[in-house]
Protein backbone atom coordinates (compact mmCIF):
# COMPACT_ATOMS: atom_id res chain seq x y z
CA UNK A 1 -49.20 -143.92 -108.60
CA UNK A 2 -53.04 -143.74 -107.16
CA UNK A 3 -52.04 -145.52 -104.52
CA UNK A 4 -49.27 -143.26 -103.76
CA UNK A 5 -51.59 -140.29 -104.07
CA UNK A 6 -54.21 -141.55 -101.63
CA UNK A 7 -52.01 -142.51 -99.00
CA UNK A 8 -50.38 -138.98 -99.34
CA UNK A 9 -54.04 -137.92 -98.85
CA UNK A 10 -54.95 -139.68 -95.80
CA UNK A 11 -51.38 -139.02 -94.61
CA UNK A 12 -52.12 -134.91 -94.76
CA UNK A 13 -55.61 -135.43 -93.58
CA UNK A 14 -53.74 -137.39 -90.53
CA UNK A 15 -51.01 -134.84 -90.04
CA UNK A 16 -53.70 -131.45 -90.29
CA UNK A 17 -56.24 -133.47 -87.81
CA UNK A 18 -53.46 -134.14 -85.72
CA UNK A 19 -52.42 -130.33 -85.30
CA UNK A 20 -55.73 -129.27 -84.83
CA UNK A 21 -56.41 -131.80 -81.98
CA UNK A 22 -53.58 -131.00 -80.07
CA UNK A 23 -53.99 -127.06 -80.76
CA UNK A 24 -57.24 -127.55 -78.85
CA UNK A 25 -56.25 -129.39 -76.00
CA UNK A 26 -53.56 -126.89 -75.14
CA UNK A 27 -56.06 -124.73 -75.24
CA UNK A 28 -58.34 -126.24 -73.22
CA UNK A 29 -55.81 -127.15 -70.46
CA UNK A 30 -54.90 -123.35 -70.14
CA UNK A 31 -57.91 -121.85 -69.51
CA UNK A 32 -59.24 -122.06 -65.92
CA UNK A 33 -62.36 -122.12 -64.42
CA UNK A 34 -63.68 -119.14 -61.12
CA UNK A 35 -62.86 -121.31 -58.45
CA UNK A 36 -59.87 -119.34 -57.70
CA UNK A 37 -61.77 -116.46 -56.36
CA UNK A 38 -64.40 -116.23 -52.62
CA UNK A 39 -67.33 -115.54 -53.91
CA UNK A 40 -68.79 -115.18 -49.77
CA UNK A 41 -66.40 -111.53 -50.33
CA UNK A 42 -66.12 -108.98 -52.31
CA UNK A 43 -63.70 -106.30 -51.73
CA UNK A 44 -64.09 -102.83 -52.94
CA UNK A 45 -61.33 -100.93 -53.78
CA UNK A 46 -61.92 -96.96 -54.15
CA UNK A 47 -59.91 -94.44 -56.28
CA UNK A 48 -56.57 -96.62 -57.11
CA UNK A 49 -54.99 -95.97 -60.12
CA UNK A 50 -55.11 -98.12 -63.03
CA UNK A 51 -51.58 -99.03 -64.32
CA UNK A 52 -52.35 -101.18 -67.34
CA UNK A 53 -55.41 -102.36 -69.21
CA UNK A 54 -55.66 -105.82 -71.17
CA UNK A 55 -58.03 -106.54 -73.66
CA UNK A 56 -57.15 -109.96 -74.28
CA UNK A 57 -57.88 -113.22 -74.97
CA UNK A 58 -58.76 -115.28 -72.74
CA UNK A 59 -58.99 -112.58 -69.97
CA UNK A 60 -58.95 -109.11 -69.62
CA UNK A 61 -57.14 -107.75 -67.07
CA UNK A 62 -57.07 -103.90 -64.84
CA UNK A 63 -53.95 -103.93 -63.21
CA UNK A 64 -54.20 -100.74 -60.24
CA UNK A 65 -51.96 -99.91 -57.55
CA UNK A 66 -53.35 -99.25 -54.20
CA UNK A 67 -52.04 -96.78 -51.58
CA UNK A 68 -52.45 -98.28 -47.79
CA UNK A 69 -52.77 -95.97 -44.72
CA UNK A 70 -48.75 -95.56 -44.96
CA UNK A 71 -48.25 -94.74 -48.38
CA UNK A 72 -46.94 -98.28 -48.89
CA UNK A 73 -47.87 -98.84 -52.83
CA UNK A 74 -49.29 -102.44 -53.37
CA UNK A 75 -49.55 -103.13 -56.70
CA UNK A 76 -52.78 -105.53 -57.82
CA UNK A 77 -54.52 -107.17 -60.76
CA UNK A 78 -58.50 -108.61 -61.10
CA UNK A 79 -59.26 -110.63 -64.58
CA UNK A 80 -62.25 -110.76 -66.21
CA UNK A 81 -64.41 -112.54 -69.09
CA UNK A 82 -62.59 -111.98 -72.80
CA UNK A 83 -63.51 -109.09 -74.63
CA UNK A 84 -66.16 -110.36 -76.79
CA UNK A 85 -68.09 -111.22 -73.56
CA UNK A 86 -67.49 -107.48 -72.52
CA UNK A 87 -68.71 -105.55 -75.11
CA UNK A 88 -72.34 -106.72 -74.74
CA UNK A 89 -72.08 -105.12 -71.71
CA UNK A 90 -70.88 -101.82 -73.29
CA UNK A 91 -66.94 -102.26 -72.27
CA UNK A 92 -64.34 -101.13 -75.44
CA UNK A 93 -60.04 -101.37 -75.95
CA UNK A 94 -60.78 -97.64 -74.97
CA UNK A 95 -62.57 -98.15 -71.75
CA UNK A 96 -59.39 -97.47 -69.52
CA UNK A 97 -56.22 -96.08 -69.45
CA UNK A 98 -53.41 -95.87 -67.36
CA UNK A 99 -53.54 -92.94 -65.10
CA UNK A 100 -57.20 -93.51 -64.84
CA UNK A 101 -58.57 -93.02 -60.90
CA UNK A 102 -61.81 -95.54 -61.01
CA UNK A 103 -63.08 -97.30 -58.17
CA UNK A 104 -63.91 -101.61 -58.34
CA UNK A 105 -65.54 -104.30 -56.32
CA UNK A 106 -64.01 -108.11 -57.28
CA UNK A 107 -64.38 -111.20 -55.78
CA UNK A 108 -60.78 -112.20 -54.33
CA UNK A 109 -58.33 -114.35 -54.71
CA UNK A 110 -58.75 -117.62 -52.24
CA UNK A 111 -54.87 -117.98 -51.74
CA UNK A 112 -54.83 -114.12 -50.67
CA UNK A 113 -52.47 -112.95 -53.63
CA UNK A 114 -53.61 -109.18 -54.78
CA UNK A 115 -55.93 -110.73 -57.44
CA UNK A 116 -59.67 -110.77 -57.89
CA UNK A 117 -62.30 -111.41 -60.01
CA UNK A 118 -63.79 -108.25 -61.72
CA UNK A 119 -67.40 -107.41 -60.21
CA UNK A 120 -67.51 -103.69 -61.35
CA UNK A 121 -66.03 -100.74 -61.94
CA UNK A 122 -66.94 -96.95 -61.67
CA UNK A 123 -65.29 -95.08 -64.95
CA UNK A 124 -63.59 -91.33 -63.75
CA UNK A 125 -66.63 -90.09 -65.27
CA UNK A 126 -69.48 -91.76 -63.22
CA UNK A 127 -70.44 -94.31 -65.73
CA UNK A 128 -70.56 -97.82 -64.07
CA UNK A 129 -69.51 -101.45 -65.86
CA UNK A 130 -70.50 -104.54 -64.98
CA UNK A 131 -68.61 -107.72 -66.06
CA UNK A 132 -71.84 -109.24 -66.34
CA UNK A 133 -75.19 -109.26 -65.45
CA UNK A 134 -75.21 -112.51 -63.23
CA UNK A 135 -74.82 -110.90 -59.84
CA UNK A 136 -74.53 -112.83 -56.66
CA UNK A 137 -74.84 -111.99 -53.30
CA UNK A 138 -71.77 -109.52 -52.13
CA UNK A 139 -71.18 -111.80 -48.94
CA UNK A 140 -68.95 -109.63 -46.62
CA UNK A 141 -67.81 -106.85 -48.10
CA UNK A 142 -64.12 -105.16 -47.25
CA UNK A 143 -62.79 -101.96 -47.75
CA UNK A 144 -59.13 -102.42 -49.36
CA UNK A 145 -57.67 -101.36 -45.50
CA UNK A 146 -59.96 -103.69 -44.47
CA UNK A 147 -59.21 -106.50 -46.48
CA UNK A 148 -55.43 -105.93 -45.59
CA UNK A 149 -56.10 -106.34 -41.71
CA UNK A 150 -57.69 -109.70 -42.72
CA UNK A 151 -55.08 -110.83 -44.52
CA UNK A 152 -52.49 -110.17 -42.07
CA UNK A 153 -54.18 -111.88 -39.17
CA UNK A 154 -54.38 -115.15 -41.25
């Protein structure tokens, strides 16, 4: 009976380890790292619309749509640290809306999808938010028509 009861034990020990070990490596193999993004560009995107607002783990995200020169609607997205690493630099859940009319810089996306990484964003009201207070150089900066006209020649 002791014998039974120990390797029932070390069998549960086994079994919870086991969980907890592969638990972690899923989560390890689904977050990803900046390389994603050109950091030799920002692009700065003035009064789009936010459309949805993600306080999430592992990323936030601002999701905005964009109106070109023709009224042609592209829709866009730029992630950003997880919201514990945002609050110490005052962002909240109530931060944004939808509806909201802000202005951003990011970083974007190498393979030229509408994606970027967050730089910062002017609030409706003024107030300014950084993602955090590591700043690099801009490198070449782009209005949103800009960065359009550079897409399309590539």
């Amino acid at each position: 009976m002791n014998r039974q009861r120990r390797y029932s034990r070390v069998t549960g020990v086994f079994w919870r380890l086991l969980l907890v070990l592969l638990s972690l490596s899923g989560a390890a193999r689904a977050h990803h790292g900046v390389a994603a993004y050109d950091y030799s560009k920002t692009v700065v995107a003035k009064n789009v619309t936010v459309t949805q607002w993600d306080w999430v783990n592992p990323h936030c995200k601002i999701h905005f749509d964009v109106t070109d020169d023709r009224h042609n609607v592209q829709h866009w997205s730029v992630e950003m640290h997880p919201p514990e690493a945002l609050i110490e630099h005052g962002w909240t859940r109530q931060s944004l809306r939808a509806g909201d009319v802000i202005s951003l810089s990011f970083r974007p996306a190498k393979d030229f999808s509408a994606a970027g990484l967050l730089v910062d964003v002017t609030l409706p009201n003024g107030f300014q938010l950084v993602q955090n207070l590591l700043v690099l150089p801009v490198g070449k900066t782009y209005s949103m028509n800009e960065w359009a006209n550079f897409i399309a020649r590539k």
